[in-house]
N, C-alpha and C. Protein backbone atom coordinates (compact mmCIF):
# COMPACT_ATOMS: atom_id res chain seq x y z
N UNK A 1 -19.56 46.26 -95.87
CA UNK A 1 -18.85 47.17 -94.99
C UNK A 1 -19.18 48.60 -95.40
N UNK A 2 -19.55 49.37 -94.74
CA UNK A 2 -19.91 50.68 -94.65
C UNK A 2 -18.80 51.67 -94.57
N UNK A 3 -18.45 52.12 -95.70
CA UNK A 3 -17.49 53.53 -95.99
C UNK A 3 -17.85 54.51 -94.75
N UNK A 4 -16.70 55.48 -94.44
CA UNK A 4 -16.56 56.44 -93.63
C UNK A 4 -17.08 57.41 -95.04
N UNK A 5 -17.76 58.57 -93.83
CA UNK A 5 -17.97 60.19 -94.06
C UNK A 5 -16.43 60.89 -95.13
N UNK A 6 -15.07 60.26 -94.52
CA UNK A 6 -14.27 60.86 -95.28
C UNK A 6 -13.84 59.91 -96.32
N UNK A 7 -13.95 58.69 -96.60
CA UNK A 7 -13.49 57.71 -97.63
C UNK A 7 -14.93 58.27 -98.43
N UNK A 8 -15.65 58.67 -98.38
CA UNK A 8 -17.18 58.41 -99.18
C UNK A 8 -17.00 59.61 -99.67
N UNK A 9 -16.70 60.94 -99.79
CA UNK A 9 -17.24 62.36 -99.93
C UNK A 9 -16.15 63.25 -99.61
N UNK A 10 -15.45 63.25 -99.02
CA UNK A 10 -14.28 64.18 -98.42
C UNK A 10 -13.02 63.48 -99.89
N UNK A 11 -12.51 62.13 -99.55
CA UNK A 11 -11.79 61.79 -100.58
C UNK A 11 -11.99 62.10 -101.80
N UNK A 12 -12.90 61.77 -102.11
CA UNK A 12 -13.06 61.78 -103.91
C UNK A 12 -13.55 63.10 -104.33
N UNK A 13 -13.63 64.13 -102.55
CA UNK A 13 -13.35 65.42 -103.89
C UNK A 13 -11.73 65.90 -103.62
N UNK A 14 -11.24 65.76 -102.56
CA UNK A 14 -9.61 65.72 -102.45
C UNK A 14 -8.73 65.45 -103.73
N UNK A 15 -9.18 63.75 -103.82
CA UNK A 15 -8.72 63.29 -105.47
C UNK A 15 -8.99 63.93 -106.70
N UNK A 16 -9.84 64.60 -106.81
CA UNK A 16 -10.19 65.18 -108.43
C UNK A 16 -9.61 66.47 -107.96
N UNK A 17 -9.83 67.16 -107.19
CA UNK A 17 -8.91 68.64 -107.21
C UNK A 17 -7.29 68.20 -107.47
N UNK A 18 -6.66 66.98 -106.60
CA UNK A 18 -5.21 66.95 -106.40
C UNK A 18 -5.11 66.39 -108.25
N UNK A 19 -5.86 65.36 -108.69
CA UNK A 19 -5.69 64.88 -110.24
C UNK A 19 -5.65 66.11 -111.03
N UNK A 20 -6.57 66.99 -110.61
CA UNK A 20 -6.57 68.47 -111.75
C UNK A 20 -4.94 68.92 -111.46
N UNK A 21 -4.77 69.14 -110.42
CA UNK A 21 -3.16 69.80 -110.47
C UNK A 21 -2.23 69.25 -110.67
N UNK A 22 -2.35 67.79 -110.79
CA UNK A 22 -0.94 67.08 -110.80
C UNK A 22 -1.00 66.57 -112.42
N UNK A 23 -1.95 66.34 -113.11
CA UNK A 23 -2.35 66.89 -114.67
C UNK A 23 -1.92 68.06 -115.19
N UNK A 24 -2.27 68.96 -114.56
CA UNK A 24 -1.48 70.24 -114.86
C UNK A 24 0.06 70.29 -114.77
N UNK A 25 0.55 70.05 -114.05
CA UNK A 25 1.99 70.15 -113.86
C UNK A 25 2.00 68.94 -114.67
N UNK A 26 1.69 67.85 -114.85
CA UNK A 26 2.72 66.96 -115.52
C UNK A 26 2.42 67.16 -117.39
N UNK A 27 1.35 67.80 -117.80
CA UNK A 27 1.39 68.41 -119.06
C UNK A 27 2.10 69.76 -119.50
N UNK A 28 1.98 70.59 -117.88
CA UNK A 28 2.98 71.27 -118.38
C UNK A 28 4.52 71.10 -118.73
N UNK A 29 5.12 70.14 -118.04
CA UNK A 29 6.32 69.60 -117.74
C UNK A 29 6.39 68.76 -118.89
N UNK A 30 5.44 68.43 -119.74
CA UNK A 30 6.05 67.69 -121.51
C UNK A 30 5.96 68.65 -122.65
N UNK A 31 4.84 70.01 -122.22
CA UNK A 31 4.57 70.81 -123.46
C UNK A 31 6.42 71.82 -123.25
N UNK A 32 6.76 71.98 -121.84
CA UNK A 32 8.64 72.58 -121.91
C UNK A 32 9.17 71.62 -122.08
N UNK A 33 9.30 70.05 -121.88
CA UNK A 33 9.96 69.22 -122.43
C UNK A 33 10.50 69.34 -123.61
N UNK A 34 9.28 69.20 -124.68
CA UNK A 34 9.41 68.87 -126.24
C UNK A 34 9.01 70.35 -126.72
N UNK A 35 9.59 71.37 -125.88
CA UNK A 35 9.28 72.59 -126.74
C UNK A 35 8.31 73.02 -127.15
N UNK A 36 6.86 72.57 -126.65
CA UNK A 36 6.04 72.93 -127.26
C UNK A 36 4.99 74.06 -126.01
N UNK A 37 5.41 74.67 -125.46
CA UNK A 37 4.82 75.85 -125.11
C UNK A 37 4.12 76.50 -125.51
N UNK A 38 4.17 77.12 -126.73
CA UNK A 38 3.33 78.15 -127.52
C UNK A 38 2.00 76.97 -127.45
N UNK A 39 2.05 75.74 -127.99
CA UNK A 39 0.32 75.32 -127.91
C UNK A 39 -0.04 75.18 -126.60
N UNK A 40 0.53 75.66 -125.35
CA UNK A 40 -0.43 75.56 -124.27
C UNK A 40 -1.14 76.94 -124.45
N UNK A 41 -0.59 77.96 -125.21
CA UNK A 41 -1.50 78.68 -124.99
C UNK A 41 -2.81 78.57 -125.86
N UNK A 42 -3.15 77.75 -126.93
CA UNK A 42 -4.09 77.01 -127.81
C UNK A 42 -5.16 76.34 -126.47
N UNK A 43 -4.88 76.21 -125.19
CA UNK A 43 -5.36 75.16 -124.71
C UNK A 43 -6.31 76.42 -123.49
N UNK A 44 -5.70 77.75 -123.54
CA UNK A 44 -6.59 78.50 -122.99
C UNK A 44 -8.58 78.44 -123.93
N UNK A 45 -8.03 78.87 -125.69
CA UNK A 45 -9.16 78.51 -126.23
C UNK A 45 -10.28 77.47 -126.17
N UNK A 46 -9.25 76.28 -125.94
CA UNK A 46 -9.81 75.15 -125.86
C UNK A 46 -10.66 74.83 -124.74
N UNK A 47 -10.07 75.49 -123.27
CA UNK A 47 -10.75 75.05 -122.10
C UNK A 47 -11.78 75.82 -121.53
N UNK A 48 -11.96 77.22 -122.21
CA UNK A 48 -12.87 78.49 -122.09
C UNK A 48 -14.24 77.69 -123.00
N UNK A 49 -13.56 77.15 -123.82
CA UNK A 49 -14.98 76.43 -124.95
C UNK A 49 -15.24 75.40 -123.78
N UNK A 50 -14.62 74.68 -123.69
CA UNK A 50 -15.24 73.59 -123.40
C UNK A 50 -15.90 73.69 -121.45
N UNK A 51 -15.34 74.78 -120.84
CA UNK A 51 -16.83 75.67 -119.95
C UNK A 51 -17.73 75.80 -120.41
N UNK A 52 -17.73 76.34 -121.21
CA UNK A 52 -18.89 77.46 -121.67
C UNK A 52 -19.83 76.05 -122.31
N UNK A 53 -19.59 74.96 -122.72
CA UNK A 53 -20.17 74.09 -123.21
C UNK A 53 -20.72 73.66 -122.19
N UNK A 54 -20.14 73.32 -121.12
CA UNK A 54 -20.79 72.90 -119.88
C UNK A 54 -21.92 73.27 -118.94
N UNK A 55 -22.03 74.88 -119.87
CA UNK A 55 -23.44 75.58 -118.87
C UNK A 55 -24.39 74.86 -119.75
N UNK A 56 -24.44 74.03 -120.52
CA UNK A 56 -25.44 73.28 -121.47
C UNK A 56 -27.09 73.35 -119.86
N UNK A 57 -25.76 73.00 -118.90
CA UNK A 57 -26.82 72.46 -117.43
C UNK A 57 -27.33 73.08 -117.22
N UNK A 58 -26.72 74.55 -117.18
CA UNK A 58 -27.80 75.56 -116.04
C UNK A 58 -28.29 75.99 -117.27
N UNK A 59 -28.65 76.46 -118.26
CA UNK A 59 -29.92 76.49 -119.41
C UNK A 59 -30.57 75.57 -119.63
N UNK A 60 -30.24 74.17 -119.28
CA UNK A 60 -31.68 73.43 -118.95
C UNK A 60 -31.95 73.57 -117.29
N UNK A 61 -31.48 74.01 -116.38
CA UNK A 61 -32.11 73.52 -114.72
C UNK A 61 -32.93 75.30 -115.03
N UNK A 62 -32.40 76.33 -115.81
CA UNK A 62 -33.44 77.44 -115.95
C UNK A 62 -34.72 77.40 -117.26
N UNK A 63 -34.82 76.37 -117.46
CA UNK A 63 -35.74 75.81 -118.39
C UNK A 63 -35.27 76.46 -119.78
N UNK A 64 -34.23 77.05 -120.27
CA UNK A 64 -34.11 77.82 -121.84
C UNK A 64 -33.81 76.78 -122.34
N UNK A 65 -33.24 75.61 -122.01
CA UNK A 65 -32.60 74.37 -122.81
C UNK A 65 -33.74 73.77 -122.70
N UNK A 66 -34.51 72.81 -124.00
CA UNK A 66 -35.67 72.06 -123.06
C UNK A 66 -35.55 70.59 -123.70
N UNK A 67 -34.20 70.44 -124.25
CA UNK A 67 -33.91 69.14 -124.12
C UNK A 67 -33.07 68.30 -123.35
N UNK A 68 -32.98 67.37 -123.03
CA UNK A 68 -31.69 66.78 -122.49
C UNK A 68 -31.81 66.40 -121.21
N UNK A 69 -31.51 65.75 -120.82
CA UNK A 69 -31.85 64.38 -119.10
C UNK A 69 -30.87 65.41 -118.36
N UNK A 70 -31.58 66.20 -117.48
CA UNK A 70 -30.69 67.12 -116.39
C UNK A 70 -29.74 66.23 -115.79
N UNK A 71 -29.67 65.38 -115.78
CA UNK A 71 -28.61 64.43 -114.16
C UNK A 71 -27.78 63.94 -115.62
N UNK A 72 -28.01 63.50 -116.87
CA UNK A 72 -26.81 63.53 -117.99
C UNK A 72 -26.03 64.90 -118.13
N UNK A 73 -27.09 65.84 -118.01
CA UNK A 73 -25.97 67.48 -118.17
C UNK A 73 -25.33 67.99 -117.02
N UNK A 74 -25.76 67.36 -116.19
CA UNK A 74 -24.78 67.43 -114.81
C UNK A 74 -23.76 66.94 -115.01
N UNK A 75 -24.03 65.48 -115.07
CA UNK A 75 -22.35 64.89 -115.26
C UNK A 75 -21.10 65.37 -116.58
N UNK A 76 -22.44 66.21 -117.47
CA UNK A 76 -21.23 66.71 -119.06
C UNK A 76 -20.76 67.49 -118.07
N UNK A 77 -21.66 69.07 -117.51
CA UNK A 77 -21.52 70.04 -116.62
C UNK A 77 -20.11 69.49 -115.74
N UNK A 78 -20.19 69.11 -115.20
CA UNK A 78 -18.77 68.52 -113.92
C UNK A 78 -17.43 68.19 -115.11
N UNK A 79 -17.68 67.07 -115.71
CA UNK A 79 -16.68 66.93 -116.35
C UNK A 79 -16.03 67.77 -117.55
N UNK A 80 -16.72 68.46 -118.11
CA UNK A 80 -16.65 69.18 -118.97
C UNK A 80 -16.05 70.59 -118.05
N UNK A 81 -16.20 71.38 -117.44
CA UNK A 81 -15.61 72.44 -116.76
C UNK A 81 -13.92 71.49 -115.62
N UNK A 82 -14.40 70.45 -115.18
CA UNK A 82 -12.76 70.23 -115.18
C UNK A 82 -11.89 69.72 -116.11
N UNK A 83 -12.26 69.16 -116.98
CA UNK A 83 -11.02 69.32 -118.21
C UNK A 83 -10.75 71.06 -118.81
N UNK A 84 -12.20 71.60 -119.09
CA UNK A 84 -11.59 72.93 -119.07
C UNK A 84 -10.76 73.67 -118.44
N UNK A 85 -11.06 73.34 -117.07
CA UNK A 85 -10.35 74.23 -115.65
C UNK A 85 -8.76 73.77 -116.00
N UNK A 86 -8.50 72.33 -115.78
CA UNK A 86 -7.29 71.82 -116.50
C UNK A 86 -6.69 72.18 -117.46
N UNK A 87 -7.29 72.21 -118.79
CA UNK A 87 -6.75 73.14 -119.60
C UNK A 87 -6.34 74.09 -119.86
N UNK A 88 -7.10 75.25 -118.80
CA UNK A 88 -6.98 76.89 -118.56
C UNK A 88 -5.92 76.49 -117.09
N UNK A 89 -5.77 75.87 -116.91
CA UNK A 89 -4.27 76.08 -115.53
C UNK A 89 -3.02 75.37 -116.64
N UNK A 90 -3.42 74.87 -117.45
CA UNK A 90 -2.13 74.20 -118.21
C UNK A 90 -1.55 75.74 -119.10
N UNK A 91 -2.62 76.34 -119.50
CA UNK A 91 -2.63 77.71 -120.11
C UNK A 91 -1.92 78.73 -119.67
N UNK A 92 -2.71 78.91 -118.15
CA UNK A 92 -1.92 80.38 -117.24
C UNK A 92 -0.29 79.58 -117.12
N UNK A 93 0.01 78.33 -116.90
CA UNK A 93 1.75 77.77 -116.32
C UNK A 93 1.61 78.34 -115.23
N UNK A 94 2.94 78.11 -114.94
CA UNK A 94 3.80 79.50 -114.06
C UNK A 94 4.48 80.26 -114.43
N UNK A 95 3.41 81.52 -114.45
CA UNK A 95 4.17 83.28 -115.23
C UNK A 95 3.74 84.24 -114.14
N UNK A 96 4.69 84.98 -113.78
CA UNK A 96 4.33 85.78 -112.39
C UNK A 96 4.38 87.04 -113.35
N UNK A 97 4.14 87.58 -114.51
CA UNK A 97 4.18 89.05 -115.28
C UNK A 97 2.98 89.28 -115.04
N UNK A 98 1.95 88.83 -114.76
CA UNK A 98 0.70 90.10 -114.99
C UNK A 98 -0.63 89.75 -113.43
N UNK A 99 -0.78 90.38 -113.11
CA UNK A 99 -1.60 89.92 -111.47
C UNK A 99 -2.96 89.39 -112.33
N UNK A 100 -3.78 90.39 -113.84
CA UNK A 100 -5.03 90.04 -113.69
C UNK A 100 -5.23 88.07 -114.20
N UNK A 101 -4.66 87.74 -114.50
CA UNK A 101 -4.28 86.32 -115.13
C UNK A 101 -4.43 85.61 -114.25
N UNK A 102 -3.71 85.75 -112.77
CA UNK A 102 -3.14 84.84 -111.87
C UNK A 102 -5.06 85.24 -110.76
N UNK A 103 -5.22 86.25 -111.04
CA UNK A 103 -6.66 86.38 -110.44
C UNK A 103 -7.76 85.64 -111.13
N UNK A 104 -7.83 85.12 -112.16
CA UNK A 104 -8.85 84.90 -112.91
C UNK A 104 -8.83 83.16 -112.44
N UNK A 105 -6.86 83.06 -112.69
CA UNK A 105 -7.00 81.46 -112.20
C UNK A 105 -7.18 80.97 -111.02
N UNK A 106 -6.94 82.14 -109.86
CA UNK A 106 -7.72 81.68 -108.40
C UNK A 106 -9.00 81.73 -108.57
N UNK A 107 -9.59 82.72 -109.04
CA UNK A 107 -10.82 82.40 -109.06
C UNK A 107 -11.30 81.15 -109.60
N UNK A 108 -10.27 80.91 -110.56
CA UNK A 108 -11.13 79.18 -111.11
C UNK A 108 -11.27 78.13 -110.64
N UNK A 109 -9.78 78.32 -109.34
CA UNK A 109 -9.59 77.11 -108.58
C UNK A 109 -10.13 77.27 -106.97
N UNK A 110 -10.94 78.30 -107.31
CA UNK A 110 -12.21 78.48 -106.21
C UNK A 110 -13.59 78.04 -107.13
N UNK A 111 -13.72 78.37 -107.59
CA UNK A 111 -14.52 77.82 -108.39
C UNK A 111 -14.87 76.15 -108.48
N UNK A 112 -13.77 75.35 -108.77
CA UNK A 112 -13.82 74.17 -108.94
C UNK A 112 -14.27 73.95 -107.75
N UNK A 113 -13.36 74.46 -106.59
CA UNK A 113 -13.55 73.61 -105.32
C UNK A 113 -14.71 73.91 -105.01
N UNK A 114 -15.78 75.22 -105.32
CA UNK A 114 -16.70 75.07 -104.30
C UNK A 114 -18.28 73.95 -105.55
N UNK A 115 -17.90 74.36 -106.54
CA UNK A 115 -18.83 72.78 -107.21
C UNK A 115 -18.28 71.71 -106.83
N UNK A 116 -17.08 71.29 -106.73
CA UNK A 116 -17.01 69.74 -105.90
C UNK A 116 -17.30 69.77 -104.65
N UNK A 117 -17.15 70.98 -103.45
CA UNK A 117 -18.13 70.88 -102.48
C UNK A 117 -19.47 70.86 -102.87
N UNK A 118 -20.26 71.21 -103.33
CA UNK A 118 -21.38 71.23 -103.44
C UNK A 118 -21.90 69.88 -104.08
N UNK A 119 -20.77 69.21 -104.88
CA UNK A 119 -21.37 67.97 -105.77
C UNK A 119 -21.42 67.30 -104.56
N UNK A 120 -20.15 66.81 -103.52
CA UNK A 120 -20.41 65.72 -102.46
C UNK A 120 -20.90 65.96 -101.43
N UNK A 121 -21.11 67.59 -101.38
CA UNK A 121 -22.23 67.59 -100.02
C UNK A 121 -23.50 67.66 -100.43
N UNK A 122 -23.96 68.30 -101.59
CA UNK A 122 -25.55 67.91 -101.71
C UNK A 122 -25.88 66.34 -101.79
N UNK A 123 -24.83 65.69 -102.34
CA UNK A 123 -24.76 63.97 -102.80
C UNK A 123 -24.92 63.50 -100.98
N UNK A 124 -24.34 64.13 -100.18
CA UNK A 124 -24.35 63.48 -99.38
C UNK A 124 -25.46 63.33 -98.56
N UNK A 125 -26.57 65.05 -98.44
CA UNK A 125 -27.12 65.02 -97.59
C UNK A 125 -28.26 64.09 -98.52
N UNK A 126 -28.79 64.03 -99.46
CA UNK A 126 -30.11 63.54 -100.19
C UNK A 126 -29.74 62.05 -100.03
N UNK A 127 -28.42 61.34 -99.69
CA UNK A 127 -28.36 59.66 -99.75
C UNK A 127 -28.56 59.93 -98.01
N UNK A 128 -28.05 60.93 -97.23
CA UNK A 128 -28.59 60.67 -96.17
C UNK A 128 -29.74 60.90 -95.50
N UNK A 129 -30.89 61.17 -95.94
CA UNK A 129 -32.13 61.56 -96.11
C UNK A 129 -32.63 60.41 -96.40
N UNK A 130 -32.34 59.98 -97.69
CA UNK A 130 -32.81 58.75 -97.98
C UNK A 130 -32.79 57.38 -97.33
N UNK A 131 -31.98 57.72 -96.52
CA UNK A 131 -31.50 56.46 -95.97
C UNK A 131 -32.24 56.01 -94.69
N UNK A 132 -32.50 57.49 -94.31
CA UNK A 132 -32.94 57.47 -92.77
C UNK A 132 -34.75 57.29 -93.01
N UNK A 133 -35.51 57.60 -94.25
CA UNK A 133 -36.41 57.65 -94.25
C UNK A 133 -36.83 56.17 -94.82
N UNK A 134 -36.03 55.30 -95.11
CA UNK A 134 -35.74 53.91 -95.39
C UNK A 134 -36.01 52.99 -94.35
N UNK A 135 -35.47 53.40 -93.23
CA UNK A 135 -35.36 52.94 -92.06
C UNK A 135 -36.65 53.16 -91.30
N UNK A 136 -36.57 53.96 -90.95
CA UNK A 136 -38.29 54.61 -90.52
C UNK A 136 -39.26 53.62 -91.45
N UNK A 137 -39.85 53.51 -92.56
CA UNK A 137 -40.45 53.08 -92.95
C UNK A 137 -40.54 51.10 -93.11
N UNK A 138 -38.98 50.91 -93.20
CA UNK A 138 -38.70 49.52 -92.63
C UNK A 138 -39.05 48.81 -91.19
N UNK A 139 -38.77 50.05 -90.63
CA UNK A 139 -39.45 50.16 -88.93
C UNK A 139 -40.93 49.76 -88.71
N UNK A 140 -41.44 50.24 -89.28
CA UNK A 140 -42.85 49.40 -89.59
C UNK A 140 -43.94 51.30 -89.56
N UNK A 141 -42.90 52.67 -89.45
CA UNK A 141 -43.81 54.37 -90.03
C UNK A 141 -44.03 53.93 -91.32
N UNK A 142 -45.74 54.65 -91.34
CA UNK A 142 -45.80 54.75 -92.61
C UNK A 142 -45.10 55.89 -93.30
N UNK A 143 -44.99 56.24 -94.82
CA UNK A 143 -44.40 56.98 -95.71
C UNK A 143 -44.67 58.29 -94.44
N UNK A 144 -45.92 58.91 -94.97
CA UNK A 144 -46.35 60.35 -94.40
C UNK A 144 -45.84 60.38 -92.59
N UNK A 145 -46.06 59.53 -91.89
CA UNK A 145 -45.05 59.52 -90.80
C UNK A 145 -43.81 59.73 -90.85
N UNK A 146 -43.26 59.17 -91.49
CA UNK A 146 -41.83 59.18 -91.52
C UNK A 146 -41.54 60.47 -92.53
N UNK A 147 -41.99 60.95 -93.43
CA UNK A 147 -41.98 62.59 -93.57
C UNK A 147 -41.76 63.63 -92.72
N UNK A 148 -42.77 63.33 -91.83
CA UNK A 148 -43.11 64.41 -90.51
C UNK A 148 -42.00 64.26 -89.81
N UNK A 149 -41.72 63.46 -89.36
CA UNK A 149 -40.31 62.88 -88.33
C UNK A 149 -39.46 63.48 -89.16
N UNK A 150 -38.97 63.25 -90.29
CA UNK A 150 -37.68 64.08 -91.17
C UNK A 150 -37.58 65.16 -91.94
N UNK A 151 -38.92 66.17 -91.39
CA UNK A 151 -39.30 67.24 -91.75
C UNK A 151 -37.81 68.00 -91.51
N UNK A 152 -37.62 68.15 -90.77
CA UNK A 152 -36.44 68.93 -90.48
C UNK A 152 -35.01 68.57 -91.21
N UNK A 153 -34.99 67.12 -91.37
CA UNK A 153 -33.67 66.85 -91.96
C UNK A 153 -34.10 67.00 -93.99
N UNK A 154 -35.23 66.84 -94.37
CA UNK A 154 -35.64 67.57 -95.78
C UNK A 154 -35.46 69.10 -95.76
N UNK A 155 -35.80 69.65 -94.84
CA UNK A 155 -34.92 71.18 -95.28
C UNK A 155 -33.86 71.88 -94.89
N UNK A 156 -33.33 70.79 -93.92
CA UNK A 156 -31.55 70.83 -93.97
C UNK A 156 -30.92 69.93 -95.63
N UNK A 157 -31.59 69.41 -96.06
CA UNK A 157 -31.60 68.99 -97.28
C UNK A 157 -31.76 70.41 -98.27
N UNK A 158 -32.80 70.30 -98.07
CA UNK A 158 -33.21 71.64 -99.32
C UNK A 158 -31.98 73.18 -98.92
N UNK A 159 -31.92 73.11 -97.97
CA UNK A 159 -31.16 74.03 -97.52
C UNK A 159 -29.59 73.79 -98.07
N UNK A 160 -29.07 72.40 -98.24
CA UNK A 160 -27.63 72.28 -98.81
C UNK A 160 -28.10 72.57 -100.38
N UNK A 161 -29.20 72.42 -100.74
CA UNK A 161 -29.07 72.95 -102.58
C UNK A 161 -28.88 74.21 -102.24
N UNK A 162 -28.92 74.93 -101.70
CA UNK A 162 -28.95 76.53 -101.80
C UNK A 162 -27.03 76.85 -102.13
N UNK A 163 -26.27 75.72 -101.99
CA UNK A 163 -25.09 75.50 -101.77
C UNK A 163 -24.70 76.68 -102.83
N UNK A 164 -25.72 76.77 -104.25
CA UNK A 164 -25.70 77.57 -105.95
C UNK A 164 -25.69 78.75 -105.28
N UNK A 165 -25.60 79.53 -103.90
CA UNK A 165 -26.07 80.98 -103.72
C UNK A 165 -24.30 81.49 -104.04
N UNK A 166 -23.66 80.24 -103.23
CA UNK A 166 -21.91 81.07 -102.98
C UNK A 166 -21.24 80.48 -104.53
N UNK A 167 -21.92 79.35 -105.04
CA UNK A 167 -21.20 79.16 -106.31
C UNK A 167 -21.33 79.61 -107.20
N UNK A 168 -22.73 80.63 -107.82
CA UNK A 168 -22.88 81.23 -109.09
C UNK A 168 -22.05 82.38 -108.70
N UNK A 169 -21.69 83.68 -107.50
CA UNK A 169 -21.29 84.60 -107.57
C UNK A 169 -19.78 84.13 -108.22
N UNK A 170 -19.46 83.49 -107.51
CA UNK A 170 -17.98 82.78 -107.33
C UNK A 170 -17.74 82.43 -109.16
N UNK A 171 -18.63 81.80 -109.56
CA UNK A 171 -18.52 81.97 -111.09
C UNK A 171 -18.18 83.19 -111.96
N UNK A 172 -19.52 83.77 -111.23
CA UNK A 172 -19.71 85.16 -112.57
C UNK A 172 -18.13 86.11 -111.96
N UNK A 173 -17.67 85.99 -110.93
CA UNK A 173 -16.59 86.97 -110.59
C UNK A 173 -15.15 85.97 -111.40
N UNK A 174 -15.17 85.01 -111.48
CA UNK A 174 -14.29 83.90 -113.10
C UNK A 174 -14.66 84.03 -114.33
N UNK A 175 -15.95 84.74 -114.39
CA UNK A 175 -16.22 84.85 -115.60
C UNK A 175 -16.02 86.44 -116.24
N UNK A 176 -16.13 87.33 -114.82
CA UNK A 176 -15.56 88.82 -115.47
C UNK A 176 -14.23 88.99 -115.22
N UNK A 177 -13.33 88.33 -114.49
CA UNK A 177 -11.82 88.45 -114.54
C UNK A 177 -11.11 87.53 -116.02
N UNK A 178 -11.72 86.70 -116.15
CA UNK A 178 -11.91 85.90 -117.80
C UNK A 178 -11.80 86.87 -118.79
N UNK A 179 -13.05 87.47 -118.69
CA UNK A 179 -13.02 88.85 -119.48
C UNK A 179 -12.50 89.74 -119.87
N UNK A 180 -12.17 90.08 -118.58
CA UNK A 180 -11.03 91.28 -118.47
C UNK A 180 -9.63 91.04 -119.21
N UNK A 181 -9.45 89.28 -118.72
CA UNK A 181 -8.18 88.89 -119.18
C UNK A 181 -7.98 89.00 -120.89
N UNK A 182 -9.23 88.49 -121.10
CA UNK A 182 -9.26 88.15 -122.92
C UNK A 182 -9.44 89.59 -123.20
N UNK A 183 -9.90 90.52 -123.03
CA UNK A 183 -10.44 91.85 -123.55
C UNK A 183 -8.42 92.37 -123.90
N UNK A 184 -8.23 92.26 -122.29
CA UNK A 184 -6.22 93.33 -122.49
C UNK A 184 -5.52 92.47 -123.20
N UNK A 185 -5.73 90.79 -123.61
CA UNK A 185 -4.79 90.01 -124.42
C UNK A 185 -4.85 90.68 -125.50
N UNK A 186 -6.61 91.01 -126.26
CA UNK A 186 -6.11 91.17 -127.20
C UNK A 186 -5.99 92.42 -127.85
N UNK A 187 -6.16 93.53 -126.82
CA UNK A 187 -5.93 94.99 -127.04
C UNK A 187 -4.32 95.16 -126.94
N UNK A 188 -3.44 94.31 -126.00
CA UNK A 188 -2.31 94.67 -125.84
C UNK A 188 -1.31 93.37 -126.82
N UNK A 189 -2.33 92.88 -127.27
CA UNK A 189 -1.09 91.97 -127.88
C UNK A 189 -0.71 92.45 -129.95
């Protein structure tokens, strides 16, 4: 049986954004339980590291890293920045005292969302590429035929990787409100 467009790709990025927030609230809701507040803010350190561990990817996809199976540092890359992201929303809580804080964490939770768009729509268009050029060639086109015929749907392909144009800005503007944030923590604290 053949999954829908939204059970296949729409859901399972729905689910990991709604799991990041409902993780969040329910860790925040045991660290005020049992009094232990002050270590969520331990968990800002923790989840800024464990980003920053995660660009392991893009220093190997820009060749400075030159070890390591790119599609393994993808998957650290993904998982590794949402436990961080998680960690840094368990961090900010809910504190309405300072705007640059609450900016840094929209930006993060723009951030997330537009790499999980990009994880299930590039995922989607390259299995659907693949699929169709499967067919064609099952059809009895050869390979280079069936190229030509899906010329157009390979650079509507190549065209969803470009997806990195709106997600690196979208980063580096999380990564200088980050900044900003850590720079006044620790000038004003």
């Amino acid at each position: 049986m053949k999954k829908s467009i939204l059970n296949k790709y729409a859901l399972p990025f729905i689910q990991w954004y709604a799991l990041m927030i409902f993780m969040t609230i329910v860790i925040d809701y045991f660290l005020h339980r049992f009094q232990l507040v002050l270590n969520g803010s331990y968990l800002g350190f923790a989840g800024t590291f464990l980003i920053l561990l995660s660009f392991l990817y893009s220093l190997k996809k820009r060749k400075i890293l030159k070890s390591g199976s790119p599609k393994k540092l993808l998957n650290l890359h993904e998982y590794l920045s949402w436990l961080g992201s998680l960690m840094l929303l368990v961090h900010a809580g809910i504190h309405f005292n300072a705007i640059l804080p609450w900016l840094a964490i929209l930006m993060l939770l723009i951030t997330v969302a537009s790499g999980l768009v990009g994880k299930f729509l590039l995922k989607k268009s390259n299995e659907n590429l693949k699929q169709k050029r499967q067919l064609l060639i099952a059809g009895g086109m050869d390979k280079e035929e069936a190229d030509k015929k899906l010329f157009m749907d390979a650079v509507t392909v190549d065209l969803m990787k470009k997806w990195r144009v709106a997600h690196l800005p979208i980063t580096l503007l999380l990564l200088i409100f980050s900044l900003i944030h850590i720079v006044t923590t620790v000038i004003f604290s």
